[in-house]
C-alpha atoms as a PDB file:
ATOM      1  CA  UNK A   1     -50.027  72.748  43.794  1.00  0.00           C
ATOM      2  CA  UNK A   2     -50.658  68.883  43.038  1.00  0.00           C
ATOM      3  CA  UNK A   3     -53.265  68.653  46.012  1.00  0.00           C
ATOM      4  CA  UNK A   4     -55.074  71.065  44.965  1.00  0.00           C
ATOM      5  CA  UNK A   5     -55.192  69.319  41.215  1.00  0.00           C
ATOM      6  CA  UNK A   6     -56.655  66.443  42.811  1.00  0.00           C
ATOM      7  CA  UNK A   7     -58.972  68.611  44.947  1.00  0.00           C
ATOM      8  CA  UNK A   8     -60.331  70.248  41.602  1.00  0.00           C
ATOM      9  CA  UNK A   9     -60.571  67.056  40.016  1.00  0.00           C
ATOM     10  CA  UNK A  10     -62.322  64.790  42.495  1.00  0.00           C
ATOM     11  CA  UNK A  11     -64.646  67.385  43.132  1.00  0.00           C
ATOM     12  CA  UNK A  12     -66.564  66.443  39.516  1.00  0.00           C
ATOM     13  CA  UNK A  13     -67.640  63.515  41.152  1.00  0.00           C
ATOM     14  CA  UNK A  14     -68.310  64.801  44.950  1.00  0.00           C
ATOM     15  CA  UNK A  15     -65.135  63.432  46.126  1.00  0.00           C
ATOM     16  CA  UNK A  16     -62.551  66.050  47.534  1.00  0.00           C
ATOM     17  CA  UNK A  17     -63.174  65.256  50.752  1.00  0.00           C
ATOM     18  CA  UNK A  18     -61.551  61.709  50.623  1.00  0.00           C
ATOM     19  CA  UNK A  19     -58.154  63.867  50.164  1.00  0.00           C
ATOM     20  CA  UNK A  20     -56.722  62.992  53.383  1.00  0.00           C
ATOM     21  CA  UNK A  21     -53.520  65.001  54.728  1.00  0.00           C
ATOM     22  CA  UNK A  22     -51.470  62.986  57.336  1.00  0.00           C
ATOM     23  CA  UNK A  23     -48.878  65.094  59.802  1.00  0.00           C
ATOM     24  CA  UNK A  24     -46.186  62.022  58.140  1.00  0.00           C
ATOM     25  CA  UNK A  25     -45.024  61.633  54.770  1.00  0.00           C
ATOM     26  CA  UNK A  26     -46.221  58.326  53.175  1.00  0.00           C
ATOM     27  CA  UNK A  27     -44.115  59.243  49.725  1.00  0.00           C
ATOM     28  CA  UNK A  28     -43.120  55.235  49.247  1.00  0.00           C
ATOM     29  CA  UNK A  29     -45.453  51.900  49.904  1.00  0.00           C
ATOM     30  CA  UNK A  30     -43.640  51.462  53.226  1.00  0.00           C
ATOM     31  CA  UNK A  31     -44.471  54.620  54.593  1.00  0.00           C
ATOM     32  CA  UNK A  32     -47.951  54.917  53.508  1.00  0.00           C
ATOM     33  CA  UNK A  33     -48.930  52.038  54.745  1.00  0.00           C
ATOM     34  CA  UNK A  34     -47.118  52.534  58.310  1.00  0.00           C
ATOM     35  CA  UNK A  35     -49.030  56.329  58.377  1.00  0.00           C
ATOM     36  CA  UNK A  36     -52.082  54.387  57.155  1.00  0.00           C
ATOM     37  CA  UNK A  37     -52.091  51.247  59.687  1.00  0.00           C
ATOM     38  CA  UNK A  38     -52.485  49.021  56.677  1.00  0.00           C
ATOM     39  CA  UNK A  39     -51.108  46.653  54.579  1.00  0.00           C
ATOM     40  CA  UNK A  40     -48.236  47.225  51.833  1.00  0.00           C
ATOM     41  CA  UNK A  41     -50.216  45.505  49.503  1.00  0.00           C
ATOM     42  CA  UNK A  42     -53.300  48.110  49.788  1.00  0.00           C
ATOM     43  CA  UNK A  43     -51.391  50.677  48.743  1.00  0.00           C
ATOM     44  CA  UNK A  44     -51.979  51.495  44.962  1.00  0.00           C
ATOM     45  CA  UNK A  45     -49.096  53.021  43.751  1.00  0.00           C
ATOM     46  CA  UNK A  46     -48.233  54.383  40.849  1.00  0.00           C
ATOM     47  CA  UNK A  47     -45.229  54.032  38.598  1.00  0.00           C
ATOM     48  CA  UNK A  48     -44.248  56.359  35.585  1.00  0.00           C
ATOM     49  CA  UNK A  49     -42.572  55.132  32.387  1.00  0.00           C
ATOM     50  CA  UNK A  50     -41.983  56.047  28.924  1.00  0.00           C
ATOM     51  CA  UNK A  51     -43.331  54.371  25.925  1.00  0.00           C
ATOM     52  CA  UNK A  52     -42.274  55.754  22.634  1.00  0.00           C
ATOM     53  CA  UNK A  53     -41.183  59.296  24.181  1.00  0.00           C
ATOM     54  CA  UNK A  54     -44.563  59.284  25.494  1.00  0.00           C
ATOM     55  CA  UNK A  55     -45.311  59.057  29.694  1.00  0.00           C
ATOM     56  CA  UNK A  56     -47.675  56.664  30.893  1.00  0.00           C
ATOM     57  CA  UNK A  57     -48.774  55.913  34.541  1.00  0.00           C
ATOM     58  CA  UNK A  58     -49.595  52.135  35.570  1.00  0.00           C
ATOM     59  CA  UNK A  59     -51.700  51.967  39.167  1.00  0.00           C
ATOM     60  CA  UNK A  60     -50.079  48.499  40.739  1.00  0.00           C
ATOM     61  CA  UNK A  61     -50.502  46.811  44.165  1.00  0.00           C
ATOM     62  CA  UNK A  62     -48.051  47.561  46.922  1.00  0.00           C
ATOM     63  CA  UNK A  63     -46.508  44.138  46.685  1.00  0.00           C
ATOM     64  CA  UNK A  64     -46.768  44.058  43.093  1.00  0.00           C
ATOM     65  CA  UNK A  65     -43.365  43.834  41.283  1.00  0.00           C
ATOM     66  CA  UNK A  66     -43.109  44.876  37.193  1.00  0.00           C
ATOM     67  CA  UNK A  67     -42.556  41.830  34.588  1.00  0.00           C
ATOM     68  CA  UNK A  68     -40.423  42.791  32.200  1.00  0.00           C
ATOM     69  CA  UNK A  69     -41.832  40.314  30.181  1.00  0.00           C
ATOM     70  CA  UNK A  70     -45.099  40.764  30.341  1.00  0.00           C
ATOM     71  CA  UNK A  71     -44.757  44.367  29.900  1.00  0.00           C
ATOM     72  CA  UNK A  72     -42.997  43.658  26.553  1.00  0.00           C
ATOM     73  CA  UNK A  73     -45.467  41.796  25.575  1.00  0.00           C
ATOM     74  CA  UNK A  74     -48.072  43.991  26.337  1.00  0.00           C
ATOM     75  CA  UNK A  75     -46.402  47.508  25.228  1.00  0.00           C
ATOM     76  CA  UNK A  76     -43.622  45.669  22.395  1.00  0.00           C
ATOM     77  CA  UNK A  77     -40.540  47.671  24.456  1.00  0.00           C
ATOM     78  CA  UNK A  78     -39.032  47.268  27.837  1.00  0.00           C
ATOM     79  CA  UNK A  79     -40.116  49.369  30.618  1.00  0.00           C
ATOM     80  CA  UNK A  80     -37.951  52.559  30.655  1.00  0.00           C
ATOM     81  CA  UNK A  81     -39.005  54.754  33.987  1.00  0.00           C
ATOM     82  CA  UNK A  82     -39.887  57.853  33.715  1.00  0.00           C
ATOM     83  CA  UNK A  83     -36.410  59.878  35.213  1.00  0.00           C
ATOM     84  CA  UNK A  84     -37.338  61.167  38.635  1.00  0.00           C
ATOM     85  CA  UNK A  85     -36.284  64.997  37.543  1.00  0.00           C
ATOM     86  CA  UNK A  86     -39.104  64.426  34.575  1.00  0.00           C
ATOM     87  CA  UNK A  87     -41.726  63.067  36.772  1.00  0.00           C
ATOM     88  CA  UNK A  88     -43.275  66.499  37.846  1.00  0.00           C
ATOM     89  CA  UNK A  89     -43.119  67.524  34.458  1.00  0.00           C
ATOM     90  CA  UNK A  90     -44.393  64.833  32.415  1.00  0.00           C
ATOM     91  CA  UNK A  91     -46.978  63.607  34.986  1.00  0.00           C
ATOM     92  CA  UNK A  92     -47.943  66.607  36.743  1.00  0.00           C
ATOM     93  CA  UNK A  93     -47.085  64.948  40.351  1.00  0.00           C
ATOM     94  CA  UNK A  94     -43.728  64.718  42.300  1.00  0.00           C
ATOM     95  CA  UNK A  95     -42.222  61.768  43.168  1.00  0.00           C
ATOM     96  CA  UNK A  96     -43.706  59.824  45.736  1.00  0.00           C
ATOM     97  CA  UNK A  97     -47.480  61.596  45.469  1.00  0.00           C
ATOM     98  CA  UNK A  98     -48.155  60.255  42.043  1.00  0.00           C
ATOM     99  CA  UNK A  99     -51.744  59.474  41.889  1.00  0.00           C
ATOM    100  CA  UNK A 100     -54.034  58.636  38.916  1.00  0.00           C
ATOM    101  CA  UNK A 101     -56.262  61.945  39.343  1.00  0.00           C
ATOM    102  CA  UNK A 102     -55.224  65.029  37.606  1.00  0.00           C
ATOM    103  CA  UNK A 103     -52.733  63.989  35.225  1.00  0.00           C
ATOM    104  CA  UNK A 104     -51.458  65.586  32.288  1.00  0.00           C
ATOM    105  CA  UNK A 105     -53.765  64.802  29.642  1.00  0.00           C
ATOM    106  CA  UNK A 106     -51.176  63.135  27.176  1.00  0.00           C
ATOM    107  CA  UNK A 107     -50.800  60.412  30.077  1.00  0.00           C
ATOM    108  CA  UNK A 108     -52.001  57.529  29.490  1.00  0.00           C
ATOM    109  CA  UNK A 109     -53.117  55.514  32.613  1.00  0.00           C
ATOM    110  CA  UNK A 110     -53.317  51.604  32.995  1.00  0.00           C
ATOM    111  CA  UNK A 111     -54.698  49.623  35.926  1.00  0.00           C
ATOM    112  CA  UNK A 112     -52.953  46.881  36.803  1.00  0.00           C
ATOM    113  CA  UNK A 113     -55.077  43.712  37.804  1.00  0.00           C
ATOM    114  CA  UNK A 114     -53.046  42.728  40.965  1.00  0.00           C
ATOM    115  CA  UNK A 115     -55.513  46.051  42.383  1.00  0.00           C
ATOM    116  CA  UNK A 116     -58.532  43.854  41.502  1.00  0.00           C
ATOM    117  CA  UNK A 117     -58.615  41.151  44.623  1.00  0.00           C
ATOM    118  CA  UNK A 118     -59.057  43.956  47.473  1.00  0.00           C
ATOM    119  CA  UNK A 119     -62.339  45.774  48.076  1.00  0.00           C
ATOM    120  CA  UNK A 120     -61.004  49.056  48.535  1.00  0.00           C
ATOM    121  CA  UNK A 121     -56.623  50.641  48.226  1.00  0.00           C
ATOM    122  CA  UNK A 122     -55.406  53.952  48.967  1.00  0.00           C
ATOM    123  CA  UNK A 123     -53.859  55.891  46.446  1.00  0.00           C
ATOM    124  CA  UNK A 124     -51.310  59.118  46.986  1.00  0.00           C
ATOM    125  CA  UNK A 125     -53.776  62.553  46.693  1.00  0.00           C
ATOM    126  CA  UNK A 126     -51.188  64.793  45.498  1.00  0.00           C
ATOM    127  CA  UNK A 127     -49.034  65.559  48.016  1.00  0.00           C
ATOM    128  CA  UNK A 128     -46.401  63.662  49.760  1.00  0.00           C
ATOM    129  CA  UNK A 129     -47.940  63.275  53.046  1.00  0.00           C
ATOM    130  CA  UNK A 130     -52.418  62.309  51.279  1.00  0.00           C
ATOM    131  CA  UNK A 131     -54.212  60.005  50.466  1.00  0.00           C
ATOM    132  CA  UNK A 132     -57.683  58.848  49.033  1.00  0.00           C
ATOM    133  CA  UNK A 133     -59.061  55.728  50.037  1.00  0.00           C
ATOM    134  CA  UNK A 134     -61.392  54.091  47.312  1.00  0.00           C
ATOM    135  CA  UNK A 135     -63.156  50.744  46.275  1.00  0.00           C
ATOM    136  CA  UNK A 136     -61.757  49.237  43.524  1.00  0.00           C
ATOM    137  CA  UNK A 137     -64.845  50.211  41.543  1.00  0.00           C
ATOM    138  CA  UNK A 138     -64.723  53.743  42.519  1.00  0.00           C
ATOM    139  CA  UNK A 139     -60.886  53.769  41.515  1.00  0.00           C
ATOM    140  CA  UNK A 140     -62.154  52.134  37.901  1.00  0.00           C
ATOM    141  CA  UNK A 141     -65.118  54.424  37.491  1.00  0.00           C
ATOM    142  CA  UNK A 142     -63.523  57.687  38.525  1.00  0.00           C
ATOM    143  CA  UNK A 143     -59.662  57.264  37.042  1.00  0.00           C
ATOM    144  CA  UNK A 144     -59.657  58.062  33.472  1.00  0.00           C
ATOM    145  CA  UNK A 145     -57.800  54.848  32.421  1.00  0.00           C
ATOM    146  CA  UNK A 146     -57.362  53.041  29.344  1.00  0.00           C
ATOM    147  CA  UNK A 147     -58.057  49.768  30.814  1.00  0.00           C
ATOM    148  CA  UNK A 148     -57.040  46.896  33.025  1.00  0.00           C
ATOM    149  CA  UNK A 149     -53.379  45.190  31.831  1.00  0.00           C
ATOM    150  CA  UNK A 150     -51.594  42.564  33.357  1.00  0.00           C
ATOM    151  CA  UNK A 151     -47.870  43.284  33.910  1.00  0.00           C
ATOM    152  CA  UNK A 152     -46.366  42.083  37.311  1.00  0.00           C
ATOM    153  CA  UNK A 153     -45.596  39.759  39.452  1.00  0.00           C
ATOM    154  CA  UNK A 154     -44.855  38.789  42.970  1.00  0.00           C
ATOM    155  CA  UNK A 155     -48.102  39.063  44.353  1.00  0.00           C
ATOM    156  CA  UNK A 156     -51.005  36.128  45.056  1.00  0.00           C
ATOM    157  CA  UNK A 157     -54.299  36.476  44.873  1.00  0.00           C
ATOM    158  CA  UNK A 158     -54.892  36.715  48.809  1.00  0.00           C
END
């Protein structure tokens, strides 16, 4: 079970018990944010694509759109998602609980910087109806990432 992924993994750093389950599903921006009382943009969602037959995870803002141009520039291809029958699979999360923690370990993960003007975003924990609410430090400190990027658009620095 994904949750319990997450669980396991958080625990390395003494934070399982930020999982938190919700009675409603928050498995797109919308809903999270409704279950969660908070903004869209707060939400840090994450968004599965395939680079070179390889899957990679990017962590984004909940108003945060991808550039296809920017991303070309950055990766030199176009963004091709991830199928959503391959997510599980690839990722080791279903649809709509994809979270940073407890990947598959060929999974590259990139943080996008439209995260970096809010203190603190919830991410998914693993399940379709959890999440994990962490500073923007914590989420750089404790997500095994491969750095900050700068691929979308759509959002201002407010």
């Amino acid at each position: 079970m994904s949750i319990e992924n997450v669980r396991q993994h958080l625990k390395k750093f003494k934070l399982e018990k930020r999982i938190v389950e919700h009675e409603e599903v928050g498995d797109t921006v919308e809903h999270a944010a409704q279950v969660l009382g908070c903004d869209e943009k707060q939400i840090a969602k994450s968004l599965t694509f395939s680079i070179n037959s390889a899957p990679i995870l990017i962590v984004l803002a909940g108003d945060a759109k991808v550039d296809n141009q920017k991303f070309k520039a950055f990766f030199h291809t176009r963004p091709k998602m991830l199928l959503f029958k391959d997510v599980e699979k690839l990722i080791g999360h279903v649809p709509g609980a994809v979270t940073p923690f407890a990947v598959k370990k060929n999974v590259k993960i990139y943080l996008d910087k439209s995260l970096s003007r809010f203190p603190y975003v919830y991410t998914a924990g693993g399940s379709l109806n959890s999440t994990i609410k962490l500073s923007i430090i914590e989420l750089e400190k404790y997500v095994e990432h491969n750095g900050w990027i700068d691929v979308t658009k759509g959002w201002a620095l407010n």
